[in-house]
Structures are given as structure tokens and as C-alpha cells.
N, C-alpha and C. Protein backbone atom coordinates (compact mmCIF):
# COMPACT_ATOMS: atom_id res chain seq x y z
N UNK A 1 17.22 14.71 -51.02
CA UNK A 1 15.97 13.99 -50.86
C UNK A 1 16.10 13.03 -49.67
N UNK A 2 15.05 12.80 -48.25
CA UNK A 2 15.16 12.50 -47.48
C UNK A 2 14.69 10.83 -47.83
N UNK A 3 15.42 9.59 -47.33
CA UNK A 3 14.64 8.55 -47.86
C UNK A 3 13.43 8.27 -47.00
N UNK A 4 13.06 7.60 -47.43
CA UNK A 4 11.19 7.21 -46.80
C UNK A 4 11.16 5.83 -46.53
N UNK A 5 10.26 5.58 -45.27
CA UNK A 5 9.75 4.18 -44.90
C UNK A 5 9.37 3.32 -45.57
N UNK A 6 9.93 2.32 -46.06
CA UNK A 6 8.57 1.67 -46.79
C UNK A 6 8.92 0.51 -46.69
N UNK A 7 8.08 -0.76 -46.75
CA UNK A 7 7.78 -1.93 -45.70
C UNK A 7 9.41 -2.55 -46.46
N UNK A 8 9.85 -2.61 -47.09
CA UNK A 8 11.14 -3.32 -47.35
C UNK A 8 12.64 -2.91 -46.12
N UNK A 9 12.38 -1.65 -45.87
CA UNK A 9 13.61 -1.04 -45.00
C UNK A 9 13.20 -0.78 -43.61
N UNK A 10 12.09 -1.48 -43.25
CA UNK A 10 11.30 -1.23 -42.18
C UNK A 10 12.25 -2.04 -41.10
N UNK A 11 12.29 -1.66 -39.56
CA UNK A 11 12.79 -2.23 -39.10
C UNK A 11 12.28 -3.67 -38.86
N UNK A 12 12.90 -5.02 -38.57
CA UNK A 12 11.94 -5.84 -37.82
C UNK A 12 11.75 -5.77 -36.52
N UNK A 13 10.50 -6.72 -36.52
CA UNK A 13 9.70 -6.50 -35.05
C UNK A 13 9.57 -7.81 -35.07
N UNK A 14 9.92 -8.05 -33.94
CA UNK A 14 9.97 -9.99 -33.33
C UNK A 14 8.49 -10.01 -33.53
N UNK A 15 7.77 -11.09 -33.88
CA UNK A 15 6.25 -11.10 -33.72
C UNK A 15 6.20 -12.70 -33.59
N UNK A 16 5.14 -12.79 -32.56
CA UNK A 16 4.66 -14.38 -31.76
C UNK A 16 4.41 -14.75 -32.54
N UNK A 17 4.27 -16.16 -32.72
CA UNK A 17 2.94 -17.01 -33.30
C UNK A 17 2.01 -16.95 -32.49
N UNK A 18 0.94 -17.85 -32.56
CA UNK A 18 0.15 -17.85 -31.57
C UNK A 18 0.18 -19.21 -30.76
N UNK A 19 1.18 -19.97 -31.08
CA UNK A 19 1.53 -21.01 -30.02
C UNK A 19 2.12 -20.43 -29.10
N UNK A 20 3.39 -18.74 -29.29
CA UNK A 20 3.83 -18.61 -28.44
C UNK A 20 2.60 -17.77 -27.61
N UNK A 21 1.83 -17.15 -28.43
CA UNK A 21 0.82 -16.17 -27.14
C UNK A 21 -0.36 -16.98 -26.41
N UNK A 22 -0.45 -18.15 -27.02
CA UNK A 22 -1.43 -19.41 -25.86
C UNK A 22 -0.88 -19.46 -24.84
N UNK A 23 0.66 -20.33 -25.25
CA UNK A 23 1.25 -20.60 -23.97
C UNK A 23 1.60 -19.79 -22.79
N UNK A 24 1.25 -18.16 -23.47
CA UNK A 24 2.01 -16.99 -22.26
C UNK A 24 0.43 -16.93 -21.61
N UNK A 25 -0.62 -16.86 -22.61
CA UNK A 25 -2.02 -16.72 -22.05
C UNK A 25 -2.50 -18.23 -20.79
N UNK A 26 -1.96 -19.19 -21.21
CA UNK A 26 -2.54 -20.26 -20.62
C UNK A 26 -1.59 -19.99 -19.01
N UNK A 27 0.10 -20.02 -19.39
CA UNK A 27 0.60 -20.04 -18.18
C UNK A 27 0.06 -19.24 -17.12
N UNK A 28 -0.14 -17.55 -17.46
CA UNK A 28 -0.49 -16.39 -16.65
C UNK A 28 -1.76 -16.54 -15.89
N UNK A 29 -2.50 -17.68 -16.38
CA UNK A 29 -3.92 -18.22 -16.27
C UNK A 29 -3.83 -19.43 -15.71
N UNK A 30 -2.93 -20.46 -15.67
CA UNK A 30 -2.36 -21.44 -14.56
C UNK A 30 -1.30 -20.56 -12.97
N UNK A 31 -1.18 -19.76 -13.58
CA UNK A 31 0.05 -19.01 -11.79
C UNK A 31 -1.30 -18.03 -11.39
N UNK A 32 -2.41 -17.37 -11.95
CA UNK A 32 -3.52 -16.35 -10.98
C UNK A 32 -3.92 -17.53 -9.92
N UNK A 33 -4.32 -16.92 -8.84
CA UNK A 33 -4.76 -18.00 -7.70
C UNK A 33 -5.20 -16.80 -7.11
N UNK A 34 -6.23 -17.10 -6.31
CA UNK A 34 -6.91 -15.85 -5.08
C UNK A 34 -6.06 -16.01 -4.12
N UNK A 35 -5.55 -14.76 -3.13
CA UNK A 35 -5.31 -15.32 -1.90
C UNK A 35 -5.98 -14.80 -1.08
N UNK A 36 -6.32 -15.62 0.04
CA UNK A 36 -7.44 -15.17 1.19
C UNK A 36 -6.93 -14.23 2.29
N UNK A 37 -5.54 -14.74 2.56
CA UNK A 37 -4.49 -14.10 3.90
C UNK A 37 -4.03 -12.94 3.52
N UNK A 38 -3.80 -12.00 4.51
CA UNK A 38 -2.94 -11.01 4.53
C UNK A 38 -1.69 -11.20 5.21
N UNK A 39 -0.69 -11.05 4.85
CA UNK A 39 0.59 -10.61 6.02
C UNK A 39 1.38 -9.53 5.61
N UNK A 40 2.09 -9.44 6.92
CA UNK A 40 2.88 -8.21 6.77
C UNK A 40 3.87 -7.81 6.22
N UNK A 41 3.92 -6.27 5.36
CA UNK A 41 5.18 -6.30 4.73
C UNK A 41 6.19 -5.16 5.52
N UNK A 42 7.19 -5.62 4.95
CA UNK A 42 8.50 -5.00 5.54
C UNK A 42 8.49 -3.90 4.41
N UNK A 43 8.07 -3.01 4.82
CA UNK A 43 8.16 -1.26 4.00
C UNK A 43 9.00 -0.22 4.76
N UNK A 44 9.53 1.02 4.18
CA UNK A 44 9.21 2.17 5.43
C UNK A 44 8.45 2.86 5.46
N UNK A 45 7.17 2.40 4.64
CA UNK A 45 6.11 3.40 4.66
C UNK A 45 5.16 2.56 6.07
N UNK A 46 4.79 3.84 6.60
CA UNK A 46 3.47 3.70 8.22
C UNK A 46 2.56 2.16 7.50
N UNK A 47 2.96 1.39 8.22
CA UNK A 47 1.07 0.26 8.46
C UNK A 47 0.20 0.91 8.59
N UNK A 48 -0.80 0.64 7.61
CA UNK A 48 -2.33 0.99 7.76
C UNK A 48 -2.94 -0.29 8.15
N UNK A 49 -4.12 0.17 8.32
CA UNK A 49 -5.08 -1.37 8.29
C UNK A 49 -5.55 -1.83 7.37
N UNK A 50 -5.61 -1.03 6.41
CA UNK A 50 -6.47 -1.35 4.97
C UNK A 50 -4.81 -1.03 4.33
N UNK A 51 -4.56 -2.18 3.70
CA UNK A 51 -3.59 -2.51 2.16
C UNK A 51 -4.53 -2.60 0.94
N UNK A 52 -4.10 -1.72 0.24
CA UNK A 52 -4.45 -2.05 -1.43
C UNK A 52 -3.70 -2.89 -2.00
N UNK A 53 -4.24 -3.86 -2.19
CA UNK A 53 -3.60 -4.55 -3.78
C UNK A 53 -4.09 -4.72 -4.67
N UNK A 54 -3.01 -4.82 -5.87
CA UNK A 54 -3.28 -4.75 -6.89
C UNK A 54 -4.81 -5.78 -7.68
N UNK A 55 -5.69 -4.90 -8.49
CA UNK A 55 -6.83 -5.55 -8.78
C UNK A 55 -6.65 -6.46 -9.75
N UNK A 56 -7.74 -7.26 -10.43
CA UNK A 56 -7.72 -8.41 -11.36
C UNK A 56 -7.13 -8.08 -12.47
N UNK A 57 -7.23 -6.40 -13.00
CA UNK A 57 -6.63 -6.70 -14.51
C UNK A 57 -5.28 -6.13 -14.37
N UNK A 58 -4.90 -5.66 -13.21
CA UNK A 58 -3.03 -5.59 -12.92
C UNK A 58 -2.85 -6.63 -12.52
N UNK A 59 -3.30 -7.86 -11.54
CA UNK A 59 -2.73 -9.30 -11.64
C UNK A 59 -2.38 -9.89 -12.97
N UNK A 60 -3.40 -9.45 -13.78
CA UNK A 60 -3.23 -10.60 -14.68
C UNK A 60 -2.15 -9.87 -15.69
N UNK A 61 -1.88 -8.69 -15.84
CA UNK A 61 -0.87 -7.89 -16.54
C UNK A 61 0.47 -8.55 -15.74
N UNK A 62 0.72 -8.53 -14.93
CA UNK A 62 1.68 -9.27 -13.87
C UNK A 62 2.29 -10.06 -14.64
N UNK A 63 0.78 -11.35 -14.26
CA UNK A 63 1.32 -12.71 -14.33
C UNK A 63 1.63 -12.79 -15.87
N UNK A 64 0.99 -12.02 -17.10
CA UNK A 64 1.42 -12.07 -18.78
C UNK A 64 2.68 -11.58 -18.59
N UNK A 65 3.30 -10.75 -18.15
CA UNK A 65 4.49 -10.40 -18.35
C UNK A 65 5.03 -11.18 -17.43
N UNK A 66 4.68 -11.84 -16.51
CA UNK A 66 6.24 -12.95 -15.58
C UNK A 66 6.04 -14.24 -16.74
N UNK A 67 5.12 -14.76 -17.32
CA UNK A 67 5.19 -15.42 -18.46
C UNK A 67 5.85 -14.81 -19.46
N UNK A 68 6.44 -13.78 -20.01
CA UNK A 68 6.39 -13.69 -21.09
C UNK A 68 8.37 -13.53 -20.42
N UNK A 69 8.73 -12.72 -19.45
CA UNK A 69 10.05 -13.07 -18.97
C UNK A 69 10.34 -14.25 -19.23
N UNK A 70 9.98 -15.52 -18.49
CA UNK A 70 10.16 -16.40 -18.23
C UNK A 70 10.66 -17.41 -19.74
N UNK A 71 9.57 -17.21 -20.29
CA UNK A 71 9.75 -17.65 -21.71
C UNK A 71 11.46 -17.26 -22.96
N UNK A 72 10.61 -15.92 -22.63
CA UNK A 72 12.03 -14.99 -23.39
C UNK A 72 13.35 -15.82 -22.87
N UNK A 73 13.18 -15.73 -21.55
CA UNK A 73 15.19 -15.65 -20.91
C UNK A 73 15.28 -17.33 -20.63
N UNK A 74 14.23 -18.13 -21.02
CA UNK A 74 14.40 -19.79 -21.10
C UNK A 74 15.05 -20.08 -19.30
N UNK A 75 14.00 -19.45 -18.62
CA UNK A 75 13.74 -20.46 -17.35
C UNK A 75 12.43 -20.60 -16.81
N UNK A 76 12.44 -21.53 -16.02
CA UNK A 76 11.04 -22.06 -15.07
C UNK A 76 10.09 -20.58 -14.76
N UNK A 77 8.92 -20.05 -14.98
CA UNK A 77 7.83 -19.09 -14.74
C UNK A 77 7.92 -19.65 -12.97
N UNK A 78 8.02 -20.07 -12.13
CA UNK A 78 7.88 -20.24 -11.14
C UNK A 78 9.09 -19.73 -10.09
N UNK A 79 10.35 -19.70 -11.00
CA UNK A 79 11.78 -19.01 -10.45
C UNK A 79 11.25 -17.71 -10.82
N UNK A 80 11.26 -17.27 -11.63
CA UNK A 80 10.57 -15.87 -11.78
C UNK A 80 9.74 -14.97 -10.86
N UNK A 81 8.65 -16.03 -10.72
CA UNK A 81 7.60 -15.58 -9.90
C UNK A 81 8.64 -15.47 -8.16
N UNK A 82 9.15 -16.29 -7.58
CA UNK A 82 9.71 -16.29 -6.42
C UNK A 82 10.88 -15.13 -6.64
N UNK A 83 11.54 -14.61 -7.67
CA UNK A 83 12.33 -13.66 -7.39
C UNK A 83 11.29 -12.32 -7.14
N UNK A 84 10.07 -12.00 -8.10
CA UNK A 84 9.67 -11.09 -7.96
C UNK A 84 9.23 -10.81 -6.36
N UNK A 85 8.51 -11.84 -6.06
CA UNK A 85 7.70 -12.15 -4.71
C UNK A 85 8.85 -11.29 -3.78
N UNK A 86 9.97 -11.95 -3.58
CA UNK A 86 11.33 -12.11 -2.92
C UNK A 86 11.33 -10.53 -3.00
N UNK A 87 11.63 -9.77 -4.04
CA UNK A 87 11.65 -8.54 -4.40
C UNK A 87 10.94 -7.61 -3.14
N UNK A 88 9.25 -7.73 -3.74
CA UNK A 88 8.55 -6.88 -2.93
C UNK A 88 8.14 -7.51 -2.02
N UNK A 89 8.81 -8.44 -0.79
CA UNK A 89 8.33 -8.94 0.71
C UNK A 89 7.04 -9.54 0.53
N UNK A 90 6.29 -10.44 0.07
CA UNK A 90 5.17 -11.16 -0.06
C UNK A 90 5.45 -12.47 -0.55
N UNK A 91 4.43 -13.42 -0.01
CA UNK A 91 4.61 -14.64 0.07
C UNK A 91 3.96 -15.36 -1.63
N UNK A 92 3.39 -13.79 -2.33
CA UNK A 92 2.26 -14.30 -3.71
C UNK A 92 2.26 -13.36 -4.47
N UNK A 93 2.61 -13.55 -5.70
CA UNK A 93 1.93 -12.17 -6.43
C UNK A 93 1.02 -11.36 -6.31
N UNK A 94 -0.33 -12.21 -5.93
CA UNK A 94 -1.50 -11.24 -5.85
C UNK A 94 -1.47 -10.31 -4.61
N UNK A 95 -0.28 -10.62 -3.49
CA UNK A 95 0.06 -9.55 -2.53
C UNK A 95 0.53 -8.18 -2.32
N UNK A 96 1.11 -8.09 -4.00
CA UNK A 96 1.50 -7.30 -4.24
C UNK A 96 0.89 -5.91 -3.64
N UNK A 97 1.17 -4.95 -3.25
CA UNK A 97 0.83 -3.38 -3.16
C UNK A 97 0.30 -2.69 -4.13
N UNK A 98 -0.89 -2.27 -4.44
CA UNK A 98 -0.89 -1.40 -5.60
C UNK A 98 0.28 -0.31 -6.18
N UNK A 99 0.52 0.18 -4.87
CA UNK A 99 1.59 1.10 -4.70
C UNK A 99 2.38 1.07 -5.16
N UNK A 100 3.13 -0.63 -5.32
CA UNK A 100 4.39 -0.85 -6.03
C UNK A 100 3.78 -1.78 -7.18
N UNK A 101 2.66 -1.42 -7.83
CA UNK A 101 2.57 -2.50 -9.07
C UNK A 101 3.34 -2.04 -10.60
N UNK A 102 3.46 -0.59 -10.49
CA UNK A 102 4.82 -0.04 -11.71
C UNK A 102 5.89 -0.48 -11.25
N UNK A 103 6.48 -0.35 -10.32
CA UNK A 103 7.74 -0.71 -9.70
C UNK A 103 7.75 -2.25 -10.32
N UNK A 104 6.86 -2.98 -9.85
CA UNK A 104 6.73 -4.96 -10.22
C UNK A 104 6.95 -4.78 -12.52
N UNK A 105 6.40 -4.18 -12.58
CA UNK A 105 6.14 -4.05 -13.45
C UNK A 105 7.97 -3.74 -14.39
N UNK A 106 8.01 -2.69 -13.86
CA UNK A 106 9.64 -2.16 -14.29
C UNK A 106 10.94 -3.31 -13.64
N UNK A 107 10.70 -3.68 -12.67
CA UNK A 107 11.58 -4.83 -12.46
C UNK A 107 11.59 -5.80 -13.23
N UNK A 108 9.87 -6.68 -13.44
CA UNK A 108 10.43 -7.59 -14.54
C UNK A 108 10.80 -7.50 -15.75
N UNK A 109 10.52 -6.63 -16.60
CA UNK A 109 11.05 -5.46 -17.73
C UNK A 109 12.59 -5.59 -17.91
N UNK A 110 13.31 -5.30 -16.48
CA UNK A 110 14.30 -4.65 -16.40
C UNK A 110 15.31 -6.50 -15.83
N UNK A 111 14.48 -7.16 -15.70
CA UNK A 111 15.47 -8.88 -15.26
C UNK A 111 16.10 -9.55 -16.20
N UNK A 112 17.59 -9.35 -15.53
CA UNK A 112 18.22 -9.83 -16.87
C UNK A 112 18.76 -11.06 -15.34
N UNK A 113 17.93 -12.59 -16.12
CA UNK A 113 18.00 -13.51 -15.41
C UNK A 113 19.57 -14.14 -15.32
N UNK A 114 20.56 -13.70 -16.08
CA UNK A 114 21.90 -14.49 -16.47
C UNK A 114 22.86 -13.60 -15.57
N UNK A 115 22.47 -12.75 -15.35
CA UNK A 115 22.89 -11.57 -14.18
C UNK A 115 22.37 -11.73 -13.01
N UNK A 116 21.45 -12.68 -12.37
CA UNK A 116 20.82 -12.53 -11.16
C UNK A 116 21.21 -13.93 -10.93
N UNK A 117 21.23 -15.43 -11.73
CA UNK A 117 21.82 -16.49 -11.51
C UNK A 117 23.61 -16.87 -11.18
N UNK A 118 24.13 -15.54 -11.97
CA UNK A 118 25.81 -15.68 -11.79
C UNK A 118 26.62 -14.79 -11.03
């Protein structure tokens, strides 16, 4: 007889309060900012004239997950944000490339901050 799921042997699943999902909602919503400028990035893909970047609801997917890093691994959301930046050659998140917004995405996923500080 195969055993069966049932909510006692279930695995756990970390789950927020909602003090912690304000504070990831409020921060991600204090770091969005428009930016007006373009500059140039260091790629090896050809310059075009027209850059895509990433639109309002991949910014803000961004900035919830550089909050929610930030939180998790207990440092400053603003060191975060400058490694990612640092990462893909831009002076802002919202500079980001569409192109590379999985890539942004899988990096912060993948930041293990105690490994990048030592």
C-alpha cells in the first residue's frame, strides 16, 4: 500500500505574513522610478537605435523580487539593486533590456549574497 498525502506529512512551505509581503510590496514601490535617459550598453550584440526595455509589469516583477532577495539574505535592497545594475551595464533597473529581463530575473534567484561579499 502506497502512503498518501495528507495535510499532517505534507511538506512545509515557508509562508509570509503580511507584514512581510507589505514591506516587499511597499519597498519594490519605493526603488520603481521612471527614467528619462538612455545610455549605452556594453553588449556584443549590434546597437540599434531603438532599445527595448523592459515594461511596467516586468519592472515591477524586478523590483518584488530584488525586495524579496534583499530581505531573505538580510542586506540593504539598494546593494542588491547596484549589483544587479553592475551585472547588466546600466546605471537603473528600469534600463534593463527586455532581452535580458529572464537572465535579471535568474541571477537574482540564483544570488547567494555571502558568496559575492567574501
Amino acid at each position: 500500500m502506497e502512503p498518501t498525502m495528507t495535510k499532517q506529512n505534507q511538506p512545509k512551505r515557508r509562508v509570509f505574513g503580511e507584514t512581510s509581503r507589505d514591506h516587499m510590496e511597499t519597498a519594490a514601490k519605493d526603488l520603481k522610478v521612471t527614467c528619462t535617459q538612455d545610455v549605452a550598453f556594453h553588449s556584443d550584440r549590434p546597437v540599434t537605435t531603438t532599445v527595448e526595455r523592459v515594461n511596467d509589469k516586468e519592472l515591477t516583477s524586478l523590483y518584488a523580487l530584488l525586495a524579496y532577495v534583499a530581505h531573505n539574505q538580510n542586506v540593504r535592497q539598494d546593494t542588491v539593486q547596484m549589483i544587479l545594475e553592475a551585472q547588466f551595464g546600466v546605471d537603473h533597473v528600469a534600463k534593463i533590456r527586455r532581452h535580458d529581463y529572464m537572465h535579471a530575473i535568474e541571477f537574482l534567484v540564483d544570488m547567494k549574497m555571502d558568496e559575492i561579499m567574501n
